[in-house]
C-alpha atoms as a PDB file:
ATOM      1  CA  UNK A   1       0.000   0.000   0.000  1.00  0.00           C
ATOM      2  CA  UNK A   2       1.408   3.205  -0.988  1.00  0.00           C
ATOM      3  CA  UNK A   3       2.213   5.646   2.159  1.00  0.00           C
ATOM      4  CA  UNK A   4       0.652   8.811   2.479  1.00  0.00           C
ATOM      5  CA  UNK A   5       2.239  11.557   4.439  1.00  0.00           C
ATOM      6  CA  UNK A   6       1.357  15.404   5.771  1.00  0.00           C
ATOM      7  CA  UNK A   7       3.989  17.957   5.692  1.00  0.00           C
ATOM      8  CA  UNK A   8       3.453  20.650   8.131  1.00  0.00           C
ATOM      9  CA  UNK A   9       4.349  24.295   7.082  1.00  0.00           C
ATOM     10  CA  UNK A  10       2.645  27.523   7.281  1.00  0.00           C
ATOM     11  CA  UNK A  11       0.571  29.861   5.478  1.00  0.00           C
ATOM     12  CA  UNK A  12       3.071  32.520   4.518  1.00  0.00           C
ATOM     13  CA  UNK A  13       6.024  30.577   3.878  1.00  0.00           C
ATOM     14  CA  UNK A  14       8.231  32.496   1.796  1.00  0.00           C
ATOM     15  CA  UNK A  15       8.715  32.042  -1.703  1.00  0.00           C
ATOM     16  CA  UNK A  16      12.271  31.730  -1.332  1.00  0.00           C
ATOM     17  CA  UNK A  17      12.358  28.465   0.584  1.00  0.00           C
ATOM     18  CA  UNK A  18      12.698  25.922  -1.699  1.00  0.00           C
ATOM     19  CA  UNK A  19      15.845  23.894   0.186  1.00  0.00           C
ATOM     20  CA  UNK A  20      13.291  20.785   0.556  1.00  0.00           C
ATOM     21  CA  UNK A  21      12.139  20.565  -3.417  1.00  0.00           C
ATOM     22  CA  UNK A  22      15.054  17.777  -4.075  1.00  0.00           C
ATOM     23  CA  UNK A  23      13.935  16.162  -0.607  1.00  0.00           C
ATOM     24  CA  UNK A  24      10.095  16.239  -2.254  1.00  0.00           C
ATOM     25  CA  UNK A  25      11.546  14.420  -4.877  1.00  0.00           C
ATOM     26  CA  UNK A  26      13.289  11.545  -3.567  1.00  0.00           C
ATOM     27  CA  UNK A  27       9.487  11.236  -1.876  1.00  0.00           C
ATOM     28  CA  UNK A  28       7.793  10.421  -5.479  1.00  0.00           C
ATOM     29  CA  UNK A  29      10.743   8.292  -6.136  1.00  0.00           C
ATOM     30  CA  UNK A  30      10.652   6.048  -3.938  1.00  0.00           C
ATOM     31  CA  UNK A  31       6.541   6.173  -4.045  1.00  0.00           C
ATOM     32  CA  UNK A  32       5.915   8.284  -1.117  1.00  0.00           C
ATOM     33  CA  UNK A  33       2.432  10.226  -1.671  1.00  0.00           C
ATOM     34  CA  UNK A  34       2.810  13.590   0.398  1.00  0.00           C
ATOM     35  CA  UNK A  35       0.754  16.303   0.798  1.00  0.00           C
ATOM     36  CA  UNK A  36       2.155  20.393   1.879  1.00  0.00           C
ATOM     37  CA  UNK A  37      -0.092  21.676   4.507  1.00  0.00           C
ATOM     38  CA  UNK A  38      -0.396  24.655   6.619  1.00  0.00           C
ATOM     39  CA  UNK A  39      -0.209  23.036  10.276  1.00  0.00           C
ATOM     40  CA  UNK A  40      -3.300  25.103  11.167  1.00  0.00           C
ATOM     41  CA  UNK A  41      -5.369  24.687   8.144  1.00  0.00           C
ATOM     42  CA  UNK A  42      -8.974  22.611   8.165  1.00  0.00           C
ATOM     43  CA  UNK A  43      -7.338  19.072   7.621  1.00  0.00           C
ATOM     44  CA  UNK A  44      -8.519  15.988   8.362  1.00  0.00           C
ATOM     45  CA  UNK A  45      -5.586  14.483   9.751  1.00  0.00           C
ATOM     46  CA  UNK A  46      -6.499  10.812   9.916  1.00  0.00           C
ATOM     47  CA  UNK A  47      -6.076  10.573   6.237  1.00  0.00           C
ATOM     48  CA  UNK A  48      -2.244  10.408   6.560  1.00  0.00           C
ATOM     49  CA  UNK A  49       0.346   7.708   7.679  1.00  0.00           C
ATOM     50  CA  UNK A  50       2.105  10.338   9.253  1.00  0.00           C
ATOM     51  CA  UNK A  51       2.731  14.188   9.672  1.00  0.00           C
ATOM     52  CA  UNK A  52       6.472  15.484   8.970  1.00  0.00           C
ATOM     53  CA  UNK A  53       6.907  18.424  10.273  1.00  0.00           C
ATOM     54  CA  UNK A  54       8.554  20.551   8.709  1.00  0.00           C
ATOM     55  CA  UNK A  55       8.079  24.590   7.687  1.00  0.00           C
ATOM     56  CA  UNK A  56       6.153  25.606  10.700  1.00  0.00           C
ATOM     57  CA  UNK A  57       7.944  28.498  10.851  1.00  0.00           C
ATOM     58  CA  UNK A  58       5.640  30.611  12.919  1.00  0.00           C
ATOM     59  CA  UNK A  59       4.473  28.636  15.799  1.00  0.00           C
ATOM     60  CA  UNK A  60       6.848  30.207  18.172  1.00  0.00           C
ATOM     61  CA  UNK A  61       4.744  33.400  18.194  1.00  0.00           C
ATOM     62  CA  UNK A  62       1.413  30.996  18.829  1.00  0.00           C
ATOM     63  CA  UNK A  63       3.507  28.316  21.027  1.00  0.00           C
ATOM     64  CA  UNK A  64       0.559  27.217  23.403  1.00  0.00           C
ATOM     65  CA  UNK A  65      -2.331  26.895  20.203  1.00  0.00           C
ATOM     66  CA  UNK A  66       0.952  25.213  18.457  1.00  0.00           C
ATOM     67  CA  UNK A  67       1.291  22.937  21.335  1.00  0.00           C
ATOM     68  CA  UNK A  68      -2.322  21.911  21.409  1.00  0.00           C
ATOM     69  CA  UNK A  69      -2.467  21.208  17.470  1.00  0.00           C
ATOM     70  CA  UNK A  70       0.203  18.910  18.167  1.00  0.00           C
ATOM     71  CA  UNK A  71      -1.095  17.384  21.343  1.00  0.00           C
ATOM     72  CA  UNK A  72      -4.906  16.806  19.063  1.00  0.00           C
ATOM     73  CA  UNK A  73      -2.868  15.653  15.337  1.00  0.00           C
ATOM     74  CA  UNK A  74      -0.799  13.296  17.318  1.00  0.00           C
ATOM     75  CA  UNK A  75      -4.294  11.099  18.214  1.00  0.00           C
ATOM     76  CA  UNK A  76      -4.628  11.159  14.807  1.00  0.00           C
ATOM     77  CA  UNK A  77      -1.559  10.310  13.285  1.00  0.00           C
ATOM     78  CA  UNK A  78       1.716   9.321  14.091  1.00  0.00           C
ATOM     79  CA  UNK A  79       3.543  12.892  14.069  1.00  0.00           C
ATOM     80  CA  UNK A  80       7.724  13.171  13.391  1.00  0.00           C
ATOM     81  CA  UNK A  81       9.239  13.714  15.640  1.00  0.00           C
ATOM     82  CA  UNK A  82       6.945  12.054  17.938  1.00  0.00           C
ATOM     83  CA  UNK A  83       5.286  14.296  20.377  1.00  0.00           C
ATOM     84  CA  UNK A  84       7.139  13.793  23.307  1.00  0.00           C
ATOM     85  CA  UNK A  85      10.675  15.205  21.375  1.00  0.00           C
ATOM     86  CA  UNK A  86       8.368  17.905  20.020  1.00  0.00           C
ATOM     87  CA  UNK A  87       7.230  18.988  23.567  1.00  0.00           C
ATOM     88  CA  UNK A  88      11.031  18.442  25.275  1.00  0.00           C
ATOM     89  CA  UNK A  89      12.457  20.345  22.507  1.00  0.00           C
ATOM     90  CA  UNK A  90      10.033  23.262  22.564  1.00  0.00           C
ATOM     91  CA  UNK A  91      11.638  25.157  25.435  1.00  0.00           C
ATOM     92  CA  UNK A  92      15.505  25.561  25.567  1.00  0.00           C
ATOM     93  CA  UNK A  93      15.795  24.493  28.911  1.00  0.00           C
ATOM     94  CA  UNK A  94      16.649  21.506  27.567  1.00  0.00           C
ATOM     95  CA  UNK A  95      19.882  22.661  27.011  1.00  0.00           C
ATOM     96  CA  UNK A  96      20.410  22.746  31.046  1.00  0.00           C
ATOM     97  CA  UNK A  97      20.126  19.166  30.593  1.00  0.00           C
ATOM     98  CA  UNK A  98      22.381  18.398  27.930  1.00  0.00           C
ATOM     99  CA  UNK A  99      24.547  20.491  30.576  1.00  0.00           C
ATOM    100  CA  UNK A 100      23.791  18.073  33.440  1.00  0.00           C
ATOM    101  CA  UNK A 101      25.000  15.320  30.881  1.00  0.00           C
ATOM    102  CA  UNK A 102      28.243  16.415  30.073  1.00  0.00           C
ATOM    103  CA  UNK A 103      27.849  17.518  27.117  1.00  0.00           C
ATOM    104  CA  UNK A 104      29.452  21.361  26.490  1.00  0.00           C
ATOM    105  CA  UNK A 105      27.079  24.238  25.872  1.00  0.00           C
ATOM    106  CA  UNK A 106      28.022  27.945  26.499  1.00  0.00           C
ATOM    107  CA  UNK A 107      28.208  28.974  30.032  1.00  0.00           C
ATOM    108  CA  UNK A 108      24.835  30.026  31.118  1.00  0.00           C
ATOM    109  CA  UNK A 109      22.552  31.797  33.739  1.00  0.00           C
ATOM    110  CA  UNK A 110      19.052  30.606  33.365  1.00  0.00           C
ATOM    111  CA  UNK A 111      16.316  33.602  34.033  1.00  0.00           C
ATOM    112  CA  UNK A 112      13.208  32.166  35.004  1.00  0.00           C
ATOM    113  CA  UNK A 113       9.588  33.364  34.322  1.00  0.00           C
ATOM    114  CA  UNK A 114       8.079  36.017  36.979  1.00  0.00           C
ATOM    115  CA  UNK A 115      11.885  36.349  38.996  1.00  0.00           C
ATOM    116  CA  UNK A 116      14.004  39.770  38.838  1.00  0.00           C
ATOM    117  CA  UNK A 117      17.688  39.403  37.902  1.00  0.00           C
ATOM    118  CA  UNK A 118      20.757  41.887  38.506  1.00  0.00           C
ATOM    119  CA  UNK A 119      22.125  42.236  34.981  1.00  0.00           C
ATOM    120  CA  UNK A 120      25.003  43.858  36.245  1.00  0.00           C
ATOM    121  CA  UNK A 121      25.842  41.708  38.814  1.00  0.00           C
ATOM    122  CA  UNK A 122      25.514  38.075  36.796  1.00  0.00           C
ATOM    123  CA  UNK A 123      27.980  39.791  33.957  1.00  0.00           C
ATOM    124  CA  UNK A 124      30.675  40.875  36.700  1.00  0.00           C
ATOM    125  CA  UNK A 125      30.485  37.788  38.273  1.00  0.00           C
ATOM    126  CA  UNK A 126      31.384  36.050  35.146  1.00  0.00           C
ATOM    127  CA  UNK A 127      34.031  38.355  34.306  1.00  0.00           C
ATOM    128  CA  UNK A 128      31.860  38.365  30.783  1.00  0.00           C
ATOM    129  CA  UNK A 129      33.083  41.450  28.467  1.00  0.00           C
ATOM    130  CA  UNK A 130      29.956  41.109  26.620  1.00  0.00           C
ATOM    131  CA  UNK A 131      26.743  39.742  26.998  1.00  0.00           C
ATOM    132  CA  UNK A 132      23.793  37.413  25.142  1.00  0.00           C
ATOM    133  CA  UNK A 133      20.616  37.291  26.254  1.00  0.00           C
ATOM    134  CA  UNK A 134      17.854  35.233  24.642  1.00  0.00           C
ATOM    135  CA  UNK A 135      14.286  33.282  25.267  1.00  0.00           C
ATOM    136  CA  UNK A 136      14.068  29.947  26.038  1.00  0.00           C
ATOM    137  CA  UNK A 137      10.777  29.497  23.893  1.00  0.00           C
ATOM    138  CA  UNK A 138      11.754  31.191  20.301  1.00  0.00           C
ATOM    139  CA  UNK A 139      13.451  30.871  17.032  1.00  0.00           C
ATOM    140  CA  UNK A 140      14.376  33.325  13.900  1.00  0.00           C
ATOM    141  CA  UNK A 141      16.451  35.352  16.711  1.00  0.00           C
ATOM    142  CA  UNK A 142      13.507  36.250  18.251  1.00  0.00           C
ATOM    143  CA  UNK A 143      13.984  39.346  21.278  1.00  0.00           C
ATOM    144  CA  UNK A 144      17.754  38.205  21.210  1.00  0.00           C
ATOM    145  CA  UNK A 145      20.139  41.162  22.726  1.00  0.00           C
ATOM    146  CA  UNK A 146      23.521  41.445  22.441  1.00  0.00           C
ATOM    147  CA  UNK A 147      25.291  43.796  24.907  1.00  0.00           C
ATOM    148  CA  UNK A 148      28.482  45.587  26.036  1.00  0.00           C
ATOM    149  CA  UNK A 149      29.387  45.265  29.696  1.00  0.00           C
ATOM    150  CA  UNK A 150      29.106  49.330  29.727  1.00  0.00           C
ATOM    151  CA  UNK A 151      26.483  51.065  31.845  1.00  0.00           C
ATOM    152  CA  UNK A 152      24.786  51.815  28.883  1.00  0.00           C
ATOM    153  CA  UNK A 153      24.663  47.989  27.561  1.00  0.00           C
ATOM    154  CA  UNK A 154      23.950  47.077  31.160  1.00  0.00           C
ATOM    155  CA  UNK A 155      21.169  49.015  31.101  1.00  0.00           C
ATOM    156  CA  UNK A 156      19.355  48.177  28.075  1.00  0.00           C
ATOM    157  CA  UNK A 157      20.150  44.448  29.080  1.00  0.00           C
ATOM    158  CA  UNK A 158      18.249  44.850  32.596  1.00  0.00           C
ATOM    159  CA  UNK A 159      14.989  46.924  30.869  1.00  0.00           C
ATOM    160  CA  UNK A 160      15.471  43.952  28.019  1.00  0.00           C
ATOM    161  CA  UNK A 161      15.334  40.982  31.126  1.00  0.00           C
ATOM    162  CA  UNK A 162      13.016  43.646  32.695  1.00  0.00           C
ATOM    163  CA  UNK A 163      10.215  43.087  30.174  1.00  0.00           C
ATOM    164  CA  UNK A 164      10.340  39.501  29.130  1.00  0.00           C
ATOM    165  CA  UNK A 165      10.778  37.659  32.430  1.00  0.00           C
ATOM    166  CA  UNK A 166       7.129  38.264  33.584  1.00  0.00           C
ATOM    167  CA  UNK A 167       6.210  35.831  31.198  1.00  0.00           C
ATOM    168  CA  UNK A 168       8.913  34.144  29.493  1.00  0.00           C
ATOM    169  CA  UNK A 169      12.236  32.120  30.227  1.00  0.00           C
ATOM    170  CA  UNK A 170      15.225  33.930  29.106  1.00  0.00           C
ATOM    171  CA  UNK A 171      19.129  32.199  28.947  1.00  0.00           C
ATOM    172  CA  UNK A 172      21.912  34.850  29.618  1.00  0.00           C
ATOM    173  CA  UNK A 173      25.195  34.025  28.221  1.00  0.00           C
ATOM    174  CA  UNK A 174      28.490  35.761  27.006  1.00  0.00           C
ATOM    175  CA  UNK A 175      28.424  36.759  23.394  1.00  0.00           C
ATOM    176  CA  UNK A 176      30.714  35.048  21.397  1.00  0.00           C
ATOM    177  CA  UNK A 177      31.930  37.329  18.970  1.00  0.00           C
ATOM    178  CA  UNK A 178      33.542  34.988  16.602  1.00  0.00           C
ATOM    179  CA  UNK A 179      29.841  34.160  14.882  1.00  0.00           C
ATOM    180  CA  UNK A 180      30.071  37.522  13.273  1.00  0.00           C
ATOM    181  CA  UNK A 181      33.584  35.978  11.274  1.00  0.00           C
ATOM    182  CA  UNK A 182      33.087  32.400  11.621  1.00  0.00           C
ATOM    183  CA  UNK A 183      29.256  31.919  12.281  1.00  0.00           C
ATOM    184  CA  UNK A 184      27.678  28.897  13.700  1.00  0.00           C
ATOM    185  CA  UNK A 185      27.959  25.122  12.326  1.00  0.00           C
ATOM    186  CA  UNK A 186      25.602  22.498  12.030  1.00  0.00           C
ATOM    187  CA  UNK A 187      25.638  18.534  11.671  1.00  0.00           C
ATOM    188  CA  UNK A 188      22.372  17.026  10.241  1.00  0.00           C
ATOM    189  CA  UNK A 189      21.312  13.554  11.623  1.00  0.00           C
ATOM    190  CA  UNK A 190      18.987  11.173  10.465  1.00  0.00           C
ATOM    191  CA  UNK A 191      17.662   8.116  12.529  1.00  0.00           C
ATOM    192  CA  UNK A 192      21.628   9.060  14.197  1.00  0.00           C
ATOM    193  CA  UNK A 193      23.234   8.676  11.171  1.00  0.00           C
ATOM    194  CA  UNK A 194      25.604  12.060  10.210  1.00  0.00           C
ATOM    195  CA  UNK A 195      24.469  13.267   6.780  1.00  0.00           C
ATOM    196  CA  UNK A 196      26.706  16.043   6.159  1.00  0.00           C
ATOM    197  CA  UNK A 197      27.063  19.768   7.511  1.00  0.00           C
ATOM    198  CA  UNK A 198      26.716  23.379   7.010  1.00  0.00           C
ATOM    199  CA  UNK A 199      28.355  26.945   8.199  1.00  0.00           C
ATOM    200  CA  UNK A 200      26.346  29.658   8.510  1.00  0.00           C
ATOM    201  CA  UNK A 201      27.460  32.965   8.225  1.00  0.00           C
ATOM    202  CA  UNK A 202      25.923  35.980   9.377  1.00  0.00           C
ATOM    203  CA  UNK A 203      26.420  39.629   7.271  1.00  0.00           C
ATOM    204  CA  UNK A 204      29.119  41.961   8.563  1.00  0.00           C
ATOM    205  CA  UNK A 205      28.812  43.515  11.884  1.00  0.00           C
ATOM    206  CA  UNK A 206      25.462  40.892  12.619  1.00  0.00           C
ATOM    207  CA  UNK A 207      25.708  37.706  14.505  1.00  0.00           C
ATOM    208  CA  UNK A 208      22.002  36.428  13.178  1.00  0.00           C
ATOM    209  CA  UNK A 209      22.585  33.518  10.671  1.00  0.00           C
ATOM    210  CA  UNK A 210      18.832  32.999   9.697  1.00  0.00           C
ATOM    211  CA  UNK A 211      18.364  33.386   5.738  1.00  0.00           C
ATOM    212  CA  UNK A 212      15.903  35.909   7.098  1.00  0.00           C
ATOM    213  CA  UNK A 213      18.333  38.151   7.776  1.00  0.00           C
ATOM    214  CA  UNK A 214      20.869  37.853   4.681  1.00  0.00           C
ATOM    215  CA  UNK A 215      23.256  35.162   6.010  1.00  0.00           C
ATOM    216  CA  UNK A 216      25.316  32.999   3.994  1.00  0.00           C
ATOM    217  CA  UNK A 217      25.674  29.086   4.282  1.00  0.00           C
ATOM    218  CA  UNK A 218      28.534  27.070   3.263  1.00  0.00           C
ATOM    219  CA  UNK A 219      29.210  23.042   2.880  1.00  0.00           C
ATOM    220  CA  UNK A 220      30.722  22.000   5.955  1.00  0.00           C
ATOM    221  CA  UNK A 221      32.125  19.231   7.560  1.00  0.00           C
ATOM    222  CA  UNK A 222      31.443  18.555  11.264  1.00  0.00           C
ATOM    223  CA  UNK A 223      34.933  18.324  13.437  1.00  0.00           C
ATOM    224  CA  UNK A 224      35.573  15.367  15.446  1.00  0.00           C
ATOM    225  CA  UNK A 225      35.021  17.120  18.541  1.00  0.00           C
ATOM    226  CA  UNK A 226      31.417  18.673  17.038  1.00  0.00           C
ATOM    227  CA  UNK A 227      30.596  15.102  15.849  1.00  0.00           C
ATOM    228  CA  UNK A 228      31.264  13.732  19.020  1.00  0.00           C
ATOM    229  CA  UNK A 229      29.067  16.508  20.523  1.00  0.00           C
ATOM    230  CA  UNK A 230      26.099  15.644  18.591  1.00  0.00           C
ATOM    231  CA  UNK A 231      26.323  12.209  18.837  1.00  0.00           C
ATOM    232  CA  UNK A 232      25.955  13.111  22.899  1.00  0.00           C
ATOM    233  CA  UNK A 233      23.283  14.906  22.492  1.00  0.00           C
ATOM    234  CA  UNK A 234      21.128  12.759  20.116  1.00  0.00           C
ATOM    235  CA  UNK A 235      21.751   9.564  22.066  1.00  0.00           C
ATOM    236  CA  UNK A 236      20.520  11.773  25.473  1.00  0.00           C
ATOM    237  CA  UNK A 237      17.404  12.267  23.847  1.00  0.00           C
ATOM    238  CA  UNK A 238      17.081   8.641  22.280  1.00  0.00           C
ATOM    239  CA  UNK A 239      18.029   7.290  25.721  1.00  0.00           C
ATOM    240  CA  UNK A 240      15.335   9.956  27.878  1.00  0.00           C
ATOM    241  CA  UNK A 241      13.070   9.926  25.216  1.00  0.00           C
ATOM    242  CA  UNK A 242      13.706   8.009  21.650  1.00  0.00           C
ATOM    243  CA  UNK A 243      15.402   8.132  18.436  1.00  0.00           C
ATOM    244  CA  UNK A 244      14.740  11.516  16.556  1.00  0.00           C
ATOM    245  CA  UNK A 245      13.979  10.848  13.025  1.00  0.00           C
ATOM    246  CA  UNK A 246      15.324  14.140  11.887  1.00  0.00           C
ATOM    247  CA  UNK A 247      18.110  16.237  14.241  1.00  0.00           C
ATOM    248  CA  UNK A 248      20.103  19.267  13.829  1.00  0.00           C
ATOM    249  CA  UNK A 249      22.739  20.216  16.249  1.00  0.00           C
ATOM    250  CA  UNK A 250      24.100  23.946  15.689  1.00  0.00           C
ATOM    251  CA  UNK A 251      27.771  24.852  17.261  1.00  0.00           C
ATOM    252  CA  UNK A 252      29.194  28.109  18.533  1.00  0.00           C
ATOM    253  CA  UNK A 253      32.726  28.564  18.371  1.00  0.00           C
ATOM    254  CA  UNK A 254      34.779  30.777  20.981  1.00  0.00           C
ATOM    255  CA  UNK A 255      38.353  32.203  19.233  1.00  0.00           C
ATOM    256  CA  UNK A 256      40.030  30.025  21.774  1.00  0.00           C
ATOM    257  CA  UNK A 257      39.014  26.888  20.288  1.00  0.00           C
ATOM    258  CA  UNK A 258      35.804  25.980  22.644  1.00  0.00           C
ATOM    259  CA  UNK A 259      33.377  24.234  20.681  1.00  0.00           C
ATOM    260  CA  UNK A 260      30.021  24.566  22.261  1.00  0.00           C
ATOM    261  CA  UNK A 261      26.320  22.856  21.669  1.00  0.00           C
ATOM    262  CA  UNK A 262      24.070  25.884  20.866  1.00  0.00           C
ATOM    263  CA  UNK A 263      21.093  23.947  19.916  1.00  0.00           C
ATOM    264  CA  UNK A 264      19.598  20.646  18.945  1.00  0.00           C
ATOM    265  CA  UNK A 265      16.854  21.623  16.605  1.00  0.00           C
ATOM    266  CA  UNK A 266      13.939  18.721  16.624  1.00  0.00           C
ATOM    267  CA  UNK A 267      11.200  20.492  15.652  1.00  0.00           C
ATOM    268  CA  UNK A 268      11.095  22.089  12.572  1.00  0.00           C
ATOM    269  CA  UNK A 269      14.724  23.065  11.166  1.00  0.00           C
ATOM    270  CA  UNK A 270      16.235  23.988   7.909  1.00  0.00           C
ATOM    271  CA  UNK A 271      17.889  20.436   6.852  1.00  0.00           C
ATOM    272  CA  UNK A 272      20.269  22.388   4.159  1.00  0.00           C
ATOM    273  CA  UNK A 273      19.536  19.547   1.877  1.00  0.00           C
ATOM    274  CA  UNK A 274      21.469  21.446  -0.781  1.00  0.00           C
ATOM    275  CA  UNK A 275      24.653  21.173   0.853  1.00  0.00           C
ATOM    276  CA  UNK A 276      24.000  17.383   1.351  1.00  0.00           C
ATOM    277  CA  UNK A 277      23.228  16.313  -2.109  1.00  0.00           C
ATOM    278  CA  UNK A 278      20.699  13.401  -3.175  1.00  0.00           C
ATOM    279  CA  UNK A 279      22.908  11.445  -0.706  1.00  0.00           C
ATOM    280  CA  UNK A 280      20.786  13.274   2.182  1.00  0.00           C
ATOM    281  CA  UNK A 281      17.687  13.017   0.313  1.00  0.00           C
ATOM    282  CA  UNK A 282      18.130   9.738   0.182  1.00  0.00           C
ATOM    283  CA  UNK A 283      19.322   8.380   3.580  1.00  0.00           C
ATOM    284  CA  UNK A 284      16.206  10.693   5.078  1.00  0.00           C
ATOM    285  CA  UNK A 285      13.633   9.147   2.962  1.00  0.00           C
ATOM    286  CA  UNK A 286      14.714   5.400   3.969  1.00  0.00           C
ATOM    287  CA  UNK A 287      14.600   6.240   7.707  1.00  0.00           C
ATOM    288  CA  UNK A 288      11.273   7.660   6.973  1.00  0.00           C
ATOM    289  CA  UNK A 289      10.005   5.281   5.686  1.00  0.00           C
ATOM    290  CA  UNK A 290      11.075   2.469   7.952  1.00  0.00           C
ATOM    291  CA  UNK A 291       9.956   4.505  10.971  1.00  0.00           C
ATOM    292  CA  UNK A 292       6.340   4.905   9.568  1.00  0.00           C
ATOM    293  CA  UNK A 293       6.328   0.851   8.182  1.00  0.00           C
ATOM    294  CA  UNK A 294       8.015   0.122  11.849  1.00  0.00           C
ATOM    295  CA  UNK A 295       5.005   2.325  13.896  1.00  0.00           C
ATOM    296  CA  UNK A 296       2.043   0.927  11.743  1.00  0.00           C
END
């Protein structure tokens, strides 16, 4: 019986994604049936095998109706990643866990929802020359703020922590500087298998490597210390939770050599299928397959 699949996006996704056409078509080749679909459209969910999630780019700015689509769809049909890596990987606390499990992230001071923080006082006793502040539910760079340990960066950091911590997470964190030059790497995983790698690089003077915001993005090939990483990371969350279908695990870089997890992206990240060729096409559209024949 031929499989049938959803593939969750949104209703204004711009024209200029198009990184997952050559993924699409290694679908129809190997006699996938799949059908693009706004994640909050009118759909009868049933219908489908499974729903791949995918382009659903703008359910950080509607995270608890985004959460509750996925909580209803997932009675309905088997989502990937299942729901409970979709709900762990939500809110970047998990990151404070990957901590816990020895695997390197940048250091960190976690500002929690409806507490008041001394700005000031965090970044001197860090020694931290500049600072990085960012929510822990978010993507596209969302309210990020990076800030000079001046009294005038202090202060915009404190009225930034000010107005987001009555209701939202924030991490604080020292800005590393060398993802202006160097930007931030990423290994792509399927089923745990390394399918190849890409370096982002932000435009001058900007640290934000989202296509959104002009960045550049280079072939890339993980280090054995980021590989290593990864593989850390993705077998925590197949051993507390299970195997993510699809993973990508983005690196920061400090100019004395630290290699640090940023994030592991489970939900719905860019795959850069054009730097992997139909190699990564390929090895993505096996494991999906198996996982849906496996769950059924």
């Amino acid at each position: 019986m031929r499989m049938k699949i959803a593939i969750a996006s949104c209703f204004d996704l711009p024209d200029w994604e198009k990184d997952d056409l050559p993924f699409f078509r290694a679908l129809e080749a190997n006699g996938i049936e799949y059908q693009i679909l706004p994640w909050d459209s009118d759909t009868d969910w049933h219908q489908f095998d499974a729903c791949l999630l995918r382009t659903t780019w703008d359910y950080q700015d509607r995270f608890e109706e985004f959460m509750g689509w996925v909580d209803r769809v997932s009675t309905q049909t088997q989502l990937i990643n299942p729901t409970a890596i979709i709900r762990w990987n939500s809110h970047k606390r998990y990151l404070q866990e990957l901590q816990h499990a020895g695997i390197t992230i940048a250091p960190s001071e976690w500002l929690l929802k409806g507490k008041l923080y001394n700005i000031e006082k965090l970044m001197q006793q860090h020694g931290w020359k500049k600072g990085f502040i960012k929510p822990l539910v978010g993507a596209n760079a969302r309210e990020c703020l990076p800030f000079e340990n001046t009294a005038e960066g202090i202060a915009e950091a404190q009225k930034h922590a000010d107005r987001l911590t009555p209701t939202e997470d924030l991490v604080l964190q020292p800005y590393l500087s060398n993802v202006e030059s160097f930007g931030e790497t990423s290994g792509i995983f399927f089923a745990g298998e390394y399918s190849h790698g890409t370096r982002k690089v932000p435009v001058k003077g900007d640290f934000r490597v989202q296509d959104d915001y002009g960045a550049s993005d280079y072939p890339y090939q993980l280090s054995d210390e980021e590989r290593e990483l990864a593989q850390k990371a993705i077998a925590y969350v197949t051993k507390t939770i299970s195997l993510p279908l699809y993973a990508r695990v983005d690196f920061l870089h400090h100019k004395d050599g630290a290699v640090y997890v940023n994030e592991v992206e489970l939900i719905e990240p860019s795959l850069f299928f054009r730097h992997g060729g139909k190699q990564s096409c390929e090895l993505f559209t096996q494991a999906l397959a198996k996982f849906i024949s496996d769950t059924h």
